[in-house]
Structure formats: C-alpha cells, structure tokens
Protein backbone atom coordinates (compact mmCIF):
# COMPACT_ATOMS: atom_id res chain seq x y z
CA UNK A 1 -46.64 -138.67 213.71
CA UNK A 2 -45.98 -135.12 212.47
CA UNK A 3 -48.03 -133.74 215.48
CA UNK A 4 -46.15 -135.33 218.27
CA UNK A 5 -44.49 -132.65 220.21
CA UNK A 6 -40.41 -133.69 219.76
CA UNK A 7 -41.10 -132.80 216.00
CA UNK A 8 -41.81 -129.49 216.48
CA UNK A 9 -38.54 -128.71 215.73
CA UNK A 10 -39.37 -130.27 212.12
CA UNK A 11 -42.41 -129.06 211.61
CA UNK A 12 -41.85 -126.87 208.84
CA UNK A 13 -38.94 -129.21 207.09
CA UNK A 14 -41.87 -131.58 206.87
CA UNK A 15 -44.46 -129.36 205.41
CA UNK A 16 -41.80 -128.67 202.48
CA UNK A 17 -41.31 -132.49 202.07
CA UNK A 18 -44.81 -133.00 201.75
CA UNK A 19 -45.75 -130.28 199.55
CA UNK A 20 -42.73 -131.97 197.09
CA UNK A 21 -44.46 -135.62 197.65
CA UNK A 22 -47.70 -133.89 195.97
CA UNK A 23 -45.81 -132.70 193.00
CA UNK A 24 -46.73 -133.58 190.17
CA UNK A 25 -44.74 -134.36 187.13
CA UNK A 26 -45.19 -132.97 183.47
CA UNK A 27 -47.76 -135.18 181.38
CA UNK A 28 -48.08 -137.49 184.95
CA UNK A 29 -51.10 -139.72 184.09
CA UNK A 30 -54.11 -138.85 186.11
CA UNK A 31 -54.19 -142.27 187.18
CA UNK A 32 -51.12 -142.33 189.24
CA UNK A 33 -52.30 -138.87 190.36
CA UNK A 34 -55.33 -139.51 192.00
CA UNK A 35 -52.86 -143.09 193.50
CA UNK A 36 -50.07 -140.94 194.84
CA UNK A 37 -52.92 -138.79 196.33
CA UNK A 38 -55.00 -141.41 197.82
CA UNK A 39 -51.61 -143.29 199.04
CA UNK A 40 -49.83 -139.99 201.16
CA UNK A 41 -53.41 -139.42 202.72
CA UNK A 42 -53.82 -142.10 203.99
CA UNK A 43 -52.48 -141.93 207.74
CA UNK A 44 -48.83 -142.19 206.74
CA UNK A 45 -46.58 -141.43 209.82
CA UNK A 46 -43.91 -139.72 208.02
CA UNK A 47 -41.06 -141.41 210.38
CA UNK A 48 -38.68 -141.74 207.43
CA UNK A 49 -38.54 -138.11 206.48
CA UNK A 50 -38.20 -136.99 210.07
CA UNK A 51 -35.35 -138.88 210.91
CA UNK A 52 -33.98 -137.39 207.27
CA UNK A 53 -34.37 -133.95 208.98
CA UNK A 54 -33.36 -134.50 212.71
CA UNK A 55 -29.61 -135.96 211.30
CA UNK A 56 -29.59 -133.08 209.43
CA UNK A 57 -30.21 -131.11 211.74
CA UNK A 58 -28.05 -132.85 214.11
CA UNK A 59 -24.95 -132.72 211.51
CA UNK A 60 -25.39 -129.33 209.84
CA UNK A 61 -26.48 -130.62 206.74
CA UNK A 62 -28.23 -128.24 203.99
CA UNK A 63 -32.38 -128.53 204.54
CA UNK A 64 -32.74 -127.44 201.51
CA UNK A 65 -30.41 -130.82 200.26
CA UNK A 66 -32.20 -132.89 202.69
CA UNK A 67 -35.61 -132.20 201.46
CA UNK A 68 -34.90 -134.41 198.55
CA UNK A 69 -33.48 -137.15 200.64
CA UNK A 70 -36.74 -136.87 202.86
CA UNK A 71 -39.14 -137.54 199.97
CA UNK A 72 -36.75 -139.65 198.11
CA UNK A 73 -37.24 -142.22 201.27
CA UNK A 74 -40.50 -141.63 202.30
CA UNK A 75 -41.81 -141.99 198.37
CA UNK A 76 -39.88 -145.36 198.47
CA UNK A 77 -41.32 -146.63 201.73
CA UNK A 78 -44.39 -145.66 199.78
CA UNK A 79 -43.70 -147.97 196.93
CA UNK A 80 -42.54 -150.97 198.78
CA UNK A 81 -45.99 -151.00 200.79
CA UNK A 82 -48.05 -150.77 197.14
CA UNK A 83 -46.01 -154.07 195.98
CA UNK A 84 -46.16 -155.66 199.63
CA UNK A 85 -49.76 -155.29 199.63
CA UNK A 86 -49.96 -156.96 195.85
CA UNK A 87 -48.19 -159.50 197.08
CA UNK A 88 -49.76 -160.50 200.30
CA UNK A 89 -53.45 -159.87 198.69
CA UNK A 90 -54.45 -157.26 201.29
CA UNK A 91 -57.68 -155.45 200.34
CA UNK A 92 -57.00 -152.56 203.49
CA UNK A 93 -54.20 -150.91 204.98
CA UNK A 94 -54.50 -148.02 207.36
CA UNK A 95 -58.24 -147.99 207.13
CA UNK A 96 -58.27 -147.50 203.21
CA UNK A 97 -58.65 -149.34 200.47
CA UNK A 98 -55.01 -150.88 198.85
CA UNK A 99 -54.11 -150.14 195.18
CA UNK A 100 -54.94 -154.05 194.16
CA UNK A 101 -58.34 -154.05 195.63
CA UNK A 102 -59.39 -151.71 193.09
CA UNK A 103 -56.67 -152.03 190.02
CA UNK A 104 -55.18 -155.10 188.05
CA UNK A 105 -52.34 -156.31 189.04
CA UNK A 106 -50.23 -155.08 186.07
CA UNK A 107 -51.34 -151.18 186.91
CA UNK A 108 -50.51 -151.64 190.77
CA UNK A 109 -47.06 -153.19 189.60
CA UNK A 110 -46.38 -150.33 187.17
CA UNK A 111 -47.66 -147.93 189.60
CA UNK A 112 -45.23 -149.05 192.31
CA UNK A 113 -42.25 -149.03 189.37
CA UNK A 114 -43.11 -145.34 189.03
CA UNK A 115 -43.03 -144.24 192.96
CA UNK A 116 -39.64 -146.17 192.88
CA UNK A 117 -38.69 -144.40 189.86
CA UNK A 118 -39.86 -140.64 191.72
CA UNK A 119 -37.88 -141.96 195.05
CA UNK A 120 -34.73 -142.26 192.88
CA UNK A 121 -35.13 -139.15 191.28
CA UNK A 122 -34.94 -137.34 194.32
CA UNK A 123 -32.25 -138.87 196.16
CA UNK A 124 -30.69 -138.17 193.14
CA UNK A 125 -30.86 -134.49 193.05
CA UNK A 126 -29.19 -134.24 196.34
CA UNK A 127 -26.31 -134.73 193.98
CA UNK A 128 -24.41 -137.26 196.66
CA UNK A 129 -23.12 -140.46 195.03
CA UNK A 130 -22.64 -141.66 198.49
CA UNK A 131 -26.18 -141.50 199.41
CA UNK A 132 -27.42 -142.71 195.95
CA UNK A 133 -25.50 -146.03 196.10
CA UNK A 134 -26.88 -146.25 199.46
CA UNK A 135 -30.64 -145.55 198.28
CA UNK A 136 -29.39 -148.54 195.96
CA UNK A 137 -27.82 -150.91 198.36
CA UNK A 138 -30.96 -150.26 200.59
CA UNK A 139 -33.76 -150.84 197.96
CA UNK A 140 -32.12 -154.33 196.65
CA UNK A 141 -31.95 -154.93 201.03
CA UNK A 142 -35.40 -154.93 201.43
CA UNK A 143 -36.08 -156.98 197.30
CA UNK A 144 -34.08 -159.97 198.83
CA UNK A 145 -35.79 -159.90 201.70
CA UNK A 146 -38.98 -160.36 200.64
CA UNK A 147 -37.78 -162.80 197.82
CA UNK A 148 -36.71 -164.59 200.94
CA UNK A 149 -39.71 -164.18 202.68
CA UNK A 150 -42.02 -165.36 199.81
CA UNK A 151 -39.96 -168.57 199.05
CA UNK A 152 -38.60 -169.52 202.53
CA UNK A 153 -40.35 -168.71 205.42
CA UNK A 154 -44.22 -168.79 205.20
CA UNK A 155 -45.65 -171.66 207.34
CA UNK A 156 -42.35 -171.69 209.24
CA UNK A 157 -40.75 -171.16 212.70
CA UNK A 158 -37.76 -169.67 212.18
CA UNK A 159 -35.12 -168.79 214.63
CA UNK A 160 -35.06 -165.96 216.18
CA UNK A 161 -31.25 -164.44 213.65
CA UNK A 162 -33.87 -165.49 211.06
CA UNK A 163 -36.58 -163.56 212.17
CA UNK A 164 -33.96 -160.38 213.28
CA UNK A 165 -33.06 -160.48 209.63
CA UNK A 166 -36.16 -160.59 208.12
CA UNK A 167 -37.36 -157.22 210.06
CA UNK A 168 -34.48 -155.85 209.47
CA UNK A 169 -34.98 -156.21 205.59
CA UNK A 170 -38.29 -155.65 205.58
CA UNK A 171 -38.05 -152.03 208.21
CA UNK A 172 -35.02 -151.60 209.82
CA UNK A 173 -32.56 -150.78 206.39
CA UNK A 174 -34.79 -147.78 204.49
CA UNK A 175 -35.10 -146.55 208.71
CA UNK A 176 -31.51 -146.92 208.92
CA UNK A 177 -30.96 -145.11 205.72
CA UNK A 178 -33.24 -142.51 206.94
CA UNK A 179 -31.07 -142.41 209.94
CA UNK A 180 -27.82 -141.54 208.28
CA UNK A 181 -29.08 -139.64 205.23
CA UNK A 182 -28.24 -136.71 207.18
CA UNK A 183 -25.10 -137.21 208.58
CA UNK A 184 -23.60 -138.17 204.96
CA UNK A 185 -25.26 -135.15 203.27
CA UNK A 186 -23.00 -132.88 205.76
CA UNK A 187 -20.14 -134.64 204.99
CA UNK A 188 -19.67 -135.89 208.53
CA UNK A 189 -17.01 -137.95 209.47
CA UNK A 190 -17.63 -142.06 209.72
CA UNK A 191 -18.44 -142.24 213.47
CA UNK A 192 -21.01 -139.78 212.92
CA UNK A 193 -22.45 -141.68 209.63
CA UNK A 194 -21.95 -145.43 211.65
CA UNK A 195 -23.59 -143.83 214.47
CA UNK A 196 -27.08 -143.06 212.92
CA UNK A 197 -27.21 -145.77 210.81
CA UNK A 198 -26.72 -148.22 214.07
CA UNK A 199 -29.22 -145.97 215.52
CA UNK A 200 -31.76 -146.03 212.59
CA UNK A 201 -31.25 -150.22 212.37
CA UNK A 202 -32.08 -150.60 216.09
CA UNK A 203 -35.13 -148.08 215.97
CA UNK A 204 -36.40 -149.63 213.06
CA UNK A 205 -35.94 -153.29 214.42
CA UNK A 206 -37.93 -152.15 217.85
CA UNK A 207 -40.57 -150.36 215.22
CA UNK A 208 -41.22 -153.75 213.54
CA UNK A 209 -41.00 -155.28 216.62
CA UNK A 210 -43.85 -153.29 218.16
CA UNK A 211 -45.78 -154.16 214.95
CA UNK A 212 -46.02 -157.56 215.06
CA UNK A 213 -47.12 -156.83 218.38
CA UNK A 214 -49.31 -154.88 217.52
CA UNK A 215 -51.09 -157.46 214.54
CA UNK A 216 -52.61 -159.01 217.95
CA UNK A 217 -53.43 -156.50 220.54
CA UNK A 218 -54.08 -153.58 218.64
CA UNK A 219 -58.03 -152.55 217.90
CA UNK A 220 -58.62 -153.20 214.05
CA UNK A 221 -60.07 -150.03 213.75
CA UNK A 222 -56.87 -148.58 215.09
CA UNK A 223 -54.65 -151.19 213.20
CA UNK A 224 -56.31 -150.76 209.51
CA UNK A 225 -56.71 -153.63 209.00
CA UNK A 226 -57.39 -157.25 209.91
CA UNK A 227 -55.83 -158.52 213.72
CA UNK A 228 -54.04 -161.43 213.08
CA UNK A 229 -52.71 -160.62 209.72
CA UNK A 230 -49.30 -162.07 209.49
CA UNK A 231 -50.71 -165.19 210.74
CA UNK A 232 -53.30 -165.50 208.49
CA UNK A 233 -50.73 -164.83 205.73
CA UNK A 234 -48.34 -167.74 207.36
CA UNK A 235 -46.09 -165.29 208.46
CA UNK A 236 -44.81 -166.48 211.97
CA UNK A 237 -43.41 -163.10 214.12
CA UNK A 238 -41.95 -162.82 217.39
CA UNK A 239 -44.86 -162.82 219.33
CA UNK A 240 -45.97 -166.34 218.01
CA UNK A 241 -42.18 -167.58 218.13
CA UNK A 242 -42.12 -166.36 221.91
CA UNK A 243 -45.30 -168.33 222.42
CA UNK A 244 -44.56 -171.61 220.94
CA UNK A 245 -41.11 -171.46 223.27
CA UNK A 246 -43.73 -173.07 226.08
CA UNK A 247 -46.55 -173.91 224.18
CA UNK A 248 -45.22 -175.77 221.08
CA UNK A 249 -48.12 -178.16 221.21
CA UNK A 250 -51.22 -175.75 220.76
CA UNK A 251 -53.51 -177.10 218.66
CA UNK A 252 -54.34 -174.14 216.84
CA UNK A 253 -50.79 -172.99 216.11
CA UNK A 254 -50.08 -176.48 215.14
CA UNK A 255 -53.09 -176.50 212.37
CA UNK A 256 -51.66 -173.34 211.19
CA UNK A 257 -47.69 -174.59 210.88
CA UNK A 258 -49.05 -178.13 209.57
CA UNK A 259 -52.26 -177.40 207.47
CA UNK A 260 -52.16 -173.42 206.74
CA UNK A 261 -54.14 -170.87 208.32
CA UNK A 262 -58.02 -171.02 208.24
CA UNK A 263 -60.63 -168.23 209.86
CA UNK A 264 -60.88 -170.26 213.57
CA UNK A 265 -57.23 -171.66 214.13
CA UNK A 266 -55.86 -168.02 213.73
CA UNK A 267 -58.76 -166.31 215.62
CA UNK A 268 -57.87 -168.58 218.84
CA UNK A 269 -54.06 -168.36 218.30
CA UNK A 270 -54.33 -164.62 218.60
CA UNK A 271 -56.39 -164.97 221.74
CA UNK A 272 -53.88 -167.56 223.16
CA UNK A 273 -50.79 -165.63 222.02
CA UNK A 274 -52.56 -162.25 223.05
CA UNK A 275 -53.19 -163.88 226.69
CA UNK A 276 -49.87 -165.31 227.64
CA UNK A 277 -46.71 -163.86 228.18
CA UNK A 278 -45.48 -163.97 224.74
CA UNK A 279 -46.63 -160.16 224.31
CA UNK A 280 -44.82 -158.50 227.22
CA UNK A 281 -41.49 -160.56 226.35
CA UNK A 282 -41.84 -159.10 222.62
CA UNK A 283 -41.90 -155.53 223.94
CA UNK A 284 -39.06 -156.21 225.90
CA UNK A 285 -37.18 -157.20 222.99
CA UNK A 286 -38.54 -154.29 221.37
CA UNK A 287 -37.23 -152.19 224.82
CA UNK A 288 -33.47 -153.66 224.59
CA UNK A 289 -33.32 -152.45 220.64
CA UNK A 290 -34.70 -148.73 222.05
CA UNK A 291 -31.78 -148.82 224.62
CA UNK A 292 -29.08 -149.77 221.75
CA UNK A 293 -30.81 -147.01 219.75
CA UNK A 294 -30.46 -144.43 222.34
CA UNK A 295 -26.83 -145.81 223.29
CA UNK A 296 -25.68 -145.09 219.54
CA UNK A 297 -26.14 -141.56 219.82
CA UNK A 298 -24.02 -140.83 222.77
CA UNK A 299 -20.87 -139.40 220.25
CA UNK A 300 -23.03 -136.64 219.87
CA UNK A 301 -23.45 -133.75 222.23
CA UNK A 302 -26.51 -132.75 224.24
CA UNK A 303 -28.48 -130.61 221.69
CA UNK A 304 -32.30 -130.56 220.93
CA UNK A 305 -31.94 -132.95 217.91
CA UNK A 306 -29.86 -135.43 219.79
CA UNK A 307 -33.06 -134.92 222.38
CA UNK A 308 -36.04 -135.17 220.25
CA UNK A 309 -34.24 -138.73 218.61
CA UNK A 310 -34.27 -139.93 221.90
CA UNK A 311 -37.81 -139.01 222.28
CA UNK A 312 -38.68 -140.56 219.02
CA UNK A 313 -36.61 -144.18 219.77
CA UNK A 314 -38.72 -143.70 223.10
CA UNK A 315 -42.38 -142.98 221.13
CA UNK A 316 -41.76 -145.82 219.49
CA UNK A 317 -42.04 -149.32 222.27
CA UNK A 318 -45.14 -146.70 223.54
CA UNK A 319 -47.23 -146.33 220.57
CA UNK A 320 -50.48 -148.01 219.89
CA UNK A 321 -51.39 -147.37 216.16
C-alpha cells in the first residue's frame, strides 16, 4: 500500500512508524520477537497508519505526536488479526503461516495480549486523553463485535443493519479511529474531528465490503488464503446475502444455512455467487460508501492531503488484493 503513488506525500512518516513497530522492548522475549517480525512482514498494507498521517497532515497536527498514534493503531489492527485467526482456526493469512498454526493456543493468546498491550502504550505517549479513551472505546467496538459474531450470527442470514454493523465492528471503527486520530491530536475543532471519523467509518465499511468480495473472486494466491473462507467458516457476507435475495432456494447455500458448510456445497456456492449478479451489486454498495467517504471531506479545503484521501477512498472499490 505504501508504494501507491497518493502516499508519496507519507512516505517518510511511514518509514518512521515502521522503524518504531520493529522496536523492541527491554528483556522482550525472543519469542514475541521473531512473532512481531514475522507478523509486520507479512504483506501488511499499512492503511491505518496512513490515514493517521494524512489527518495530520490535513489538520496541522505534530508528526512527531502522530507517529505514536500511527503504530499505536496499526500494532492493534495487528493484534486483533492474531486473535481473529485463533478464533476462526485459520492456518494462512496473506500467504504466511498464522501464529496458531505453529504455537498453542495459550502463547498466540498471550502473544496477542502483548501487541494490545504495545498498541496502548503508544497511543498513550501521544499524551491525549481524548484519543486514549477513544483507542479504548474503539478496542471494546470491535471485542463486542466479534463476541456477537461468535455467538449470534454463524450459519445465519442476517439483515443487511446486521451485517452493516458487523463490518463496521469488525473494520470500519479502528479505520475510523485512524481517520480522526489526526484531527484530535491538532486540537481541531468538532466538525473537523466528526468529519474524518464519518469519513474513516464509510472507507472502512466500503474496505470490508470489497473484502468479502473479494473471499470469492479474488485468486488465492493473491487472497492468502483459502476462496470461500467466510463461508466455509458460516460466516454469511454481502455477496451471499445479495445472492440469496433471488436465489433463496439453491441447494448448496441451503446445505450450508441448514447442515453447515462441507468442501463441495461451498465450492459451488462460490461459483454460483461468483457468476450472478450478486458481485457487481456488492461493489456498488461498496461504491455508494466511497461517495459518502469522499462527501465527508468537503469542510476541508482543496489541499494535497484532502487529495490523496480522495485517492485512497477511490483505491479502495479498485483494488484486487
């Protein structure tokens, strides 16, 4: 992500945050080391941190203030996927082995408590009680979620303010953190803060969006891992809910929603869902979110951080990885 050209601007904010993300910390156990290591290179597309840095930008915040907030969110977004990926019993993500494929499940836990523990640490040496209760607010956002998640929605359709809250619980609140980290470390007044935030929620909603797309279209060499992942977890996403709109009597989608998932009911739902419509309407779900995105920003003059945001919210309904 760091290469694409409308983070140019960035480029060297983001070179400082990831230099900090490879700190290590006195008497730090080699073991979460060589995990922190293996975790930050392993394709991670550093969206969080940039949007830290282009509302700093944007608002005259201190980079030097900033550069905690960047790690602080990316290092958290780091934790969240080590515990998602215990949970859901994924083996790959990104192309690389997960934490739990190799580790007991008591070390990944404690492991992810740690990288929580770092992300707090750094947030909280930008020494802004604002964005700390934020960082707090955002991290118990995305707990309940997948609390939620685990005990009410596997193996079920549910509607589509369901589904909207789910994403935006599960992506959309640490991107709309990211968002507004900026505008509250310059002390910038509330339309500023409420306007990145609503920016950051409707970026990261599209973002999600495009990945549950992207779970059935993308190549699996691309994707990291398995196509047809949320499905085979019971995890119904747009795409699916879209489908079952005018198809609600498919056999294999039925097997899945009545019986669980098993190797050939999701392998021809993802060629069904993949082969209808149900794609294209996703993305233009994913499109309308972009255009709120984009709309949020417009308190803001013309500059070349308002600019490269735009490019980002843009980026994001066009990528393919």
């Amino acid at each position: 992500m760091a290469s694409l050209p409308f983070f140019h601007l960035i480029q060297d904010d983001l070179q400082r945050a990831e230099a900090l993300l490879q700190e290590q910390e006195p008497n730090q156990h080699p073991a979460i080391t060589g995990a922190v290591d293996h975790l930050l290179g392993s394709g991670g597309k550093r969206l969080r941190p940039a949007l830290v840095f282009l509302s700093a930008r944007l608002c005259g915040a201190d980079p030097d203030v900033a550069l905690f907030a960047a790690a602080g969110v990316e290092m958290l977004h780091t934790a969240t996927l080590v515990h998602d990926d215990l949970i859901d019993g994924s083996l790959m993500r990104r192309g690389a082995e997960t934490l739990n494929s190799r580790w007991s499940p008591a070390a990944t836990v404690l492991t992810g408590d740690y990288l929580f523990a770092r992300a707090a640490y750094w947030v909280a040496r930008t020494e802004n009680t604002r964005l700390v209760r934020r960082f707090a607010e955002t991290l118990m956002v995305i707990c309940n979620g997948e609390i939620h998640q685990m005990f009410d929605e596997r193996g079920k359709v549910p509607a589509f303010q369901e589904y909207e809250r789910r994403i935006y619980a599960k992506t959309a609140s640490l991107i709309a953190l990211s968002a507004e980290s900026g505008a509250i470390l310059a002390h910038a007044d509330e339309e500023a803060i409420t306007a990145l935030r609503v920016y950051g929620e409707r970026l990261g909603l599209a973002f999600q969006v495009v990945d549950d797309v992207l779970d059935f279209v993308a190549d699996e060499r691309t994707l990291g891992k398995p196509v047809g992942s949320d499905l085979r977890q019971g995890l119904i996403t747009l795409p699916v809910m879209l489908f079952l709109e005018e198809n609600g009597d498919h056999p294999a989608l039925q097997h899945i929603l009545t019986h669980g998932p098993s190797d050939d009911a999701v392998r021809e739902a993802v060629q069904v869902v993949t082969a209808s419509g149900a794609i294209e309407r996703a993305l233009q779900v994913a499109r309308a979110y972009v255009q709120e995105a984009g709309n949020a920003l417009r308190p803001f003059p013309p500059s070349e951080y308002r600019a490269a945001l735009l490019e980002l919210a843009d980026f994001v309904v066009r990528r393919q990885f």
